[in-house]
Protein backbone atom coordinates (compact mmCIF):
# COMPACT_ATOMS: atom_id res chain seq x y z
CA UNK A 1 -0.90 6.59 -11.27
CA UNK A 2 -4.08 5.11 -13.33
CA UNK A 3 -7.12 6.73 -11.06
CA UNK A 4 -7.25 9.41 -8.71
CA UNK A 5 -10.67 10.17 -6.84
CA UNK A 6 -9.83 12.56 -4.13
CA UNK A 7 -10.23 12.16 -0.87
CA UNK A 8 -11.58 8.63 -1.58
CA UNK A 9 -9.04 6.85 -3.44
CA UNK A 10 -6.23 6.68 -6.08
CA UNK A 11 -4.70 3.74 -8.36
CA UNK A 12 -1.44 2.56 -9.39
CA UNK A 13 0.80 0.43 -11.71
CA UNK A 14 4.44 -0.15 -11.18
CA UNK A 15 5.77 -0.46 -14.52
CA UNK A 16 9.42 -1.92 -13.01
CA UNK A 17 10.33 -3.20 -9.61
CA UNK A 18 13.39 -5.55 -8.71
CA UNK A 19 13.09 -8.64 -8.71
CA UNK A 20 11.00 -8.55 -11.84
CA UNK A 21 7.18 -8.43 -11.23
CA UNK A 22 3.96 -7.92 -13.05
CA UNK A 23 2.33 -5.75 -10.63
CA UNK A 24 -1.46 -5.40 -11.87
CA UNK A 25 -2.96 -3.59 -9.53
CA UNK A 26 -2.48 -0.78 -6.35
CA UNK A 27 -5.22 0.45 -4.91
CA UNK A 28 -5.39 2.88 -1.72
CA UNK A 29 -8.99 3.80 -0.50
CA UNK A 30 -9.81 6.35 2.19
CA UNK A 31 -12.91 6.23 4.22
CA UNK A 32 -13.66 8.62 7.03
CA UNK A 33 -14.21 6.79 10.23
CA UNK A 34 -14.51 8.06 14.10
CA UNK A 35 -11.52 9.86 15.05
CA UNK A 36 -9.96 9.85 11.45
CA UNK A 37 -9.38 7.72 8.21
CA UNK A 38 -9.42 3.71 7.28
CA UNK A 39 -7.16 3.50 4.96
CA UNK A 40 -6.93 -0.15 3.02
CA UNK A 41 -3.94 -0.80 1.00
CA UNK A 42 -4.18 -3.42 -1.86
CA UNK A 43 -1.81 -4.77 -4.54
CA UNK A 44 -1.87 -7.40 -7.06
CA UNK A 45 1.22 -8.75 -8.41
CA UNK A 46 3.55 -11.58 -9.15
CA UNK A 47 7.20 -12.60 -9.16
CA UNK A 48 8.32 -12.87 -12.81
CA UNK A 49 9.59 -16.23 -12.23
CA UNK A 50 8.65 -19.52 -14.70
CA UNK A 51 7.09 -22.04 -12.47
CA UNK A 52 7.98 -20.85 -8.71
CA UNK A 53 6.66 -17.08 -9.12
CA UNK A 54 3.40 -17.36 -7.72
CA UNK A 55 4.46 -19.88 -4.80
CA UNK A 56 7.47 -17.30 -4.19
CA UNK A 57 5.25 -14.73 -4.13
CA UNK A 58 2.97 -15.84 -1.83
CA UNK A 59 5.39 -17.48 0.48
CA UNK A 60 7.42 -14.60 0.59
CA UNK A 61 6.87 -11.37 -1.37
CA UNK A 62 3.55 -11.09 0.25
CA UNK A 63 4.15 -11.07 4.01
CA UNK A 64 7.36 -8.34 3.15
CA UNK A 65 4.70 -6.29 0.98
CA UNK A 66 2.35 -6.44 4.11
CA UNK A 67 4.78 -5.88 6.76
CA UNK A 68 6.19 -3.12 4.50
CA UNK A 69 2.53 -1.51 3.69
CA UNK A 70 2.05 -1.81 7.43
CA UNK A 71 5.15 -0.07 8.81
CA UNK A 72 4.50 2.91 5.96
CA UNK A 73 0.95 3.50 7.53
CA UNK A 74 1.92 3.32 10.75
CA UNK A 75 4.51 5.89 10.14
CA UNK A 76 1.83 8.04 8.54
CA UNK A 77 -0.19 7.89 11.37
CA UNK A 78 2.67 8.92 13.79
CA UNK A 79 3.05 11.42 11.97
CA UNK A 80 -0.24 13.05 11.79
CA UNK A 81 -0.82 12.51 14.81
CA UNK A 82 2.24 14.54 16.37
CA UNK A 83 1.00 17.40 13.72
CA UNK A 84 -2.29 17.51 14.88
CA UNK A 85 -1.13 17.53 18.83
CA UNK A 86 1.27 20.36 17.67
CA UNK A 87 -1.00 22.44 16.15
CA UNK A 88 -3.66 22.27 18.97
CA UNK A 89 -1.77 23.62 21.72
């Protein structure tokens, strides 16, 4: 973790990661919004891979990071959710 600004955001490096990568950036910010949070979920990084990292990355690290990043919120969310509609009864 390089930056944490609670509630509002936190940062993050991943030092290793397989396959290789240099990951640059994470970045989670949380903005209140009607009926809970927005939370956007960014990352900068690149296969470790002379001459086809970047178009393997693209191609396909990225949509697995997204549908990954995706499924994790989502989860999150289910999850709140049910604790919230337990605790109001």
């Amino acid at each position: 973790m390089t930056h944490y600004d609670a509630p509002h955001a936190t940062e993050y490096v991943v030092e290793r990661s397989l396959p290789p990568s240099r990951h640059e950036l994470g970045r989670m910010t949380f903005t209140e919004v009607d009926g809970g949070t927005e939370v956007r979920w960014i990352t900068r990084a690149e296969m470790r891979l002379p001459l086809l990292g970047a178009p393997l990355t693209r191609l396909l690290v990225r949509p697995i990071l997204t549908h990954t990043f995706h499924n994790i919120l989502n989860a999150a969310d289910e999850a709140l959710t049910r604790h919230a509609t337990r605790h109001q009864a």
